[in-house]
N, C-alpha and C. Protein backbone atom coordinates (compact mmCIF):
# COMPACT_ATOMS: atom_id res chain seq x y z
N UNK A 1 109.04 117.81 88.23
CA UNK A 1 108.47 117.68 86.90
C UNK A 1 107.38 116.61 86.87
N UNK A 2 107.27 115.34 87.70
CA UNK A 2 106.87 114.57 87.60
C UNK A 2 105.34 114.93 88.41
N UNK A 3 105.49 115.45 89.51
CA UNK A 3 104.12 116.00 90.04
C UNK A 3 103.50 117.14 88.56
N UNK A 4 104.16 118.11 87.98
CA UNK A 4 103.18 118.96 87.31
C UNK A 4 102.69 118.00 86.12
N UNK A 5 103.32 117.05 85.93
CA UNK A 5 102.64 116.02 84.55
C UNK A 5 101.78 115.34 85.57
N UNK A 6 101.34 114.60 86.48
CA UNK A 6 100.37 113.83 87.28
C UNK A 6 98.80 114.89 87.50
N UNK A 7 99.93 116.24 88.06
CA UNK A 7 98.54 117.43 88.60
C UNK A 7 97.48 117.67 86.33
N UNK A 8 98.58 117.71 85.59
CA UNK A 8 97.94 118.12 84.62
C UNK A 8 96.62 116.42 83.86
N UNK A 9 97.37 115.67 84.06
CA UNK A 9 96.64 114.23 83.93
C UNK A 9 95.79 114.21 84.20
N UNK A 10 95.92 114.37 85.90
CA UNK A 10 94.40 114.42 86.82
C UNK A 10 93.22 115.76 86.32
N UNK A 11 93.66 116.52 85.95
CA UNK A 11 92.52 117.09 85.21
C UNK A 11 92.19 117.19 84.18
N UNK A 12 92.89 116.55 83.67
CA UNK A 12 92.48 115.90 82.10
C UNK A 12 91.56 114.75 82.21
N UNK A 13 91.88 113.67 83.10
CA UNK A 13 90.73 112.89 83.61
C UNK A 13 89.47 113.90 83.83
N UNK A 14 89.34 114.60 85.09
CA UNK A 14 87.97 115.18 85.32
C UNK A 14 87.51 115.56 84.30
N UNK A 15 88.31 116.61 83.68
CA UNK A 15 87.19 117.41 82.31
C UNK A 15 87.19 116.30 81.39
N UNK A 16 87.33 115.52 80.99
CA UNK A 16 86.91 113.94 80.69
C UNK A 16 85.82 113.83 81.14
N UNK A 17 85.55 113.32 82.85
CA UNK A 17 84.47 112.94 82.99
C UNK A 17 83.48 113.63 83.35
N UNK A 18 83.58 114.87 83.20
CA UNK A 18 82.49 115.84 83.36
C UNK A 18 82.10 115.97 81.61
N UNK A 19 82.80 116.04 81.14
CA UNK A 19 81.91 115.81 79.40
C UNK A 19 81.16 114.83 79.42
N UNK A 20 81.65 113.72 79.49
CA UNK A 20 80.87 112.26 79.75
C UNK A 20 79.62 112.78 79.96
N UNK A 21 79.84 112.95 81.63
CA UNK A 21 78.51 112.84 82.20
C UNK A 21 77.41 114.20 81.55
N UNK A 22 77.98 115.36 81.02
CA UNK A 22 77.12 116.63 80.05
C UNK A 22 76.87 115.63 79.23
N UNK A 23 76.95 114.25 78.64
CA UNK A 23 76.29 113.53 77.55
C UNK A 23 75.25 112.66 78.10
N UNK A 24 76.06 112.07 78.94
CA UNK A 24 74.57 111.24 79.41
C UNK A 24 73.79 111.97 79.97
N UNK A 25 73.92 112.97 80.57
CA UNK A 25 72.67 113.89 81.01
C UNK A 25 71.67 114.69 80.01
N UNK A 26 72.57 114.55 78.74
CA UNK A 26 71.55 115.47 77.73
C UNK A 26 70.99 113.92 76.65
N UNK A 27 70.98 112.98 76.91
CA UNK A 27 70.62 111.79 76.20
C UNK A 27 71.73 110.97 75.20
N UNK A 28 72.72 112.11 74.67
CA UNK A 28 73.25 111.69 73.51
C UNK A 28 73.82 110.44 73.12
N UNK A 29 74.12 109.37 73.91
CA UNK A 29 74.29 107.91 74.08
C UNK A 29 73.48 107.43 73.63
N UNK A 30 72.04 107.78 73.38
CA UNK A 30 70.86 107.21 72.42
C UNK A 30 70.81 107.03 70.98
N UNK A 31 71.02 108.67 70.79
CA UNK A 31 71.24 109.30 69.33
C UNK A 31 72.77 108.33 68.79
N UNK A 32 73.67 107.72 69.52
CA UNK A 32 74.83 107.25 68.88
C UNK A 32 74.30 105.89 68.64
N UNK A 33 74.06 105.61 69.76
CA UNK A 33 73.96 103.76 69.62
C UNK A 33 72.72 103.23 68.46
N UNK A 34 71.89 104.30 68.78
CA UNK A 34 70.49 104.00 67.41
C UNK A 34 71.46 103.95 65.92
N UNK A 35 72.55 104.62 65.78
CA UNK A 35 73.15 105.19 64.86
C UNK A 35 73.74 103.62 64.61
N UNK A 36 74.50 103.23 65.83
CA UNK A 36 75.73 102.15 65.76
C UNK A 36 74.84 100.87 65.57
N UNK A 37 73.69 100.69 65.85
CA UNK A 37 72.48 99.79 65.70
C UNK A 37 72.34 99.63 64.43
N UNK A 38 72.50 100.71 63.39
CA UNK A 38 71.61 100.55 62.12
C UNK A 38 72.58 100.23 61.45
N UNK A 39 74.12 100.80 61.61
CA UNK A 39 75.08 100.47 61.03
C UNK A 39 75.17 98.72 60.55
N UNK A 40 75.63 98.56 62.29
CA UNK A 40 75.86 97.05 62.27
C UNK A 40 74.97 96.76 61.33
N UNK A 41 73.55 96.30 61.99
CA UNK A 41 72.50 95.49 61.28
C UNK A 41 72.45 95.64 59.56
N UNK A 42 72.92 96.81 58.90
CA UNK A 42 72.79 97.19 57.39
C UNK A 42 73.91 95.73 57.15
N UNK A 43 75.55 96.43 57.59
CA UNK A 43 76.90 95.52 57.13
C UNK A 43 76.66 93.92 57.51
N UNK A 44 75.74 93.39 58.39
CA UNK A 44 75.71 92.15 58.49
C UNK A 44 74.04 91.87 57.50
N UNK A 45 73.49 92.76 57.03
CA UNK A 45 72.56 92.57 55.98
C UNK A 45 71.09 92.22 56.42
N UNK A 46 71.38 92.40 57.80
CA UNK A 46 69.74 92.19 58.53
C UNK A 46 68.67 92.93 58.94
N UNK A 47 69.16 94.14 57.99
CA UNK A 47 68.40 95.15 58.08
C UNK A 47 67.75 96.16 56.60
């Protein structure tokens, strides 16, 4: 039992990090952080 919960984990990791990396390859880490940028700066009022 303990191997089919480890085998199912481990590919839950990969298709994890194969999404990841379909994001950083299509830019979308830009489009968030510009987002998380304006946020902050509004709630601390420096923007």
């Amino acid at each position: 039992m303990k191997d089919k919960n480890k085998k199912y984990s481990i590919i839950a990791i990969l298709i994890a990090l194969i999404f990841i990396l379909i994001g950083i390859n299509k830019k979308e880490f830009e489009a968030y952080y510009s987002k998380a940028k304006m946020i902050c700066t509004q709630c601390i009022g420096i923007g």
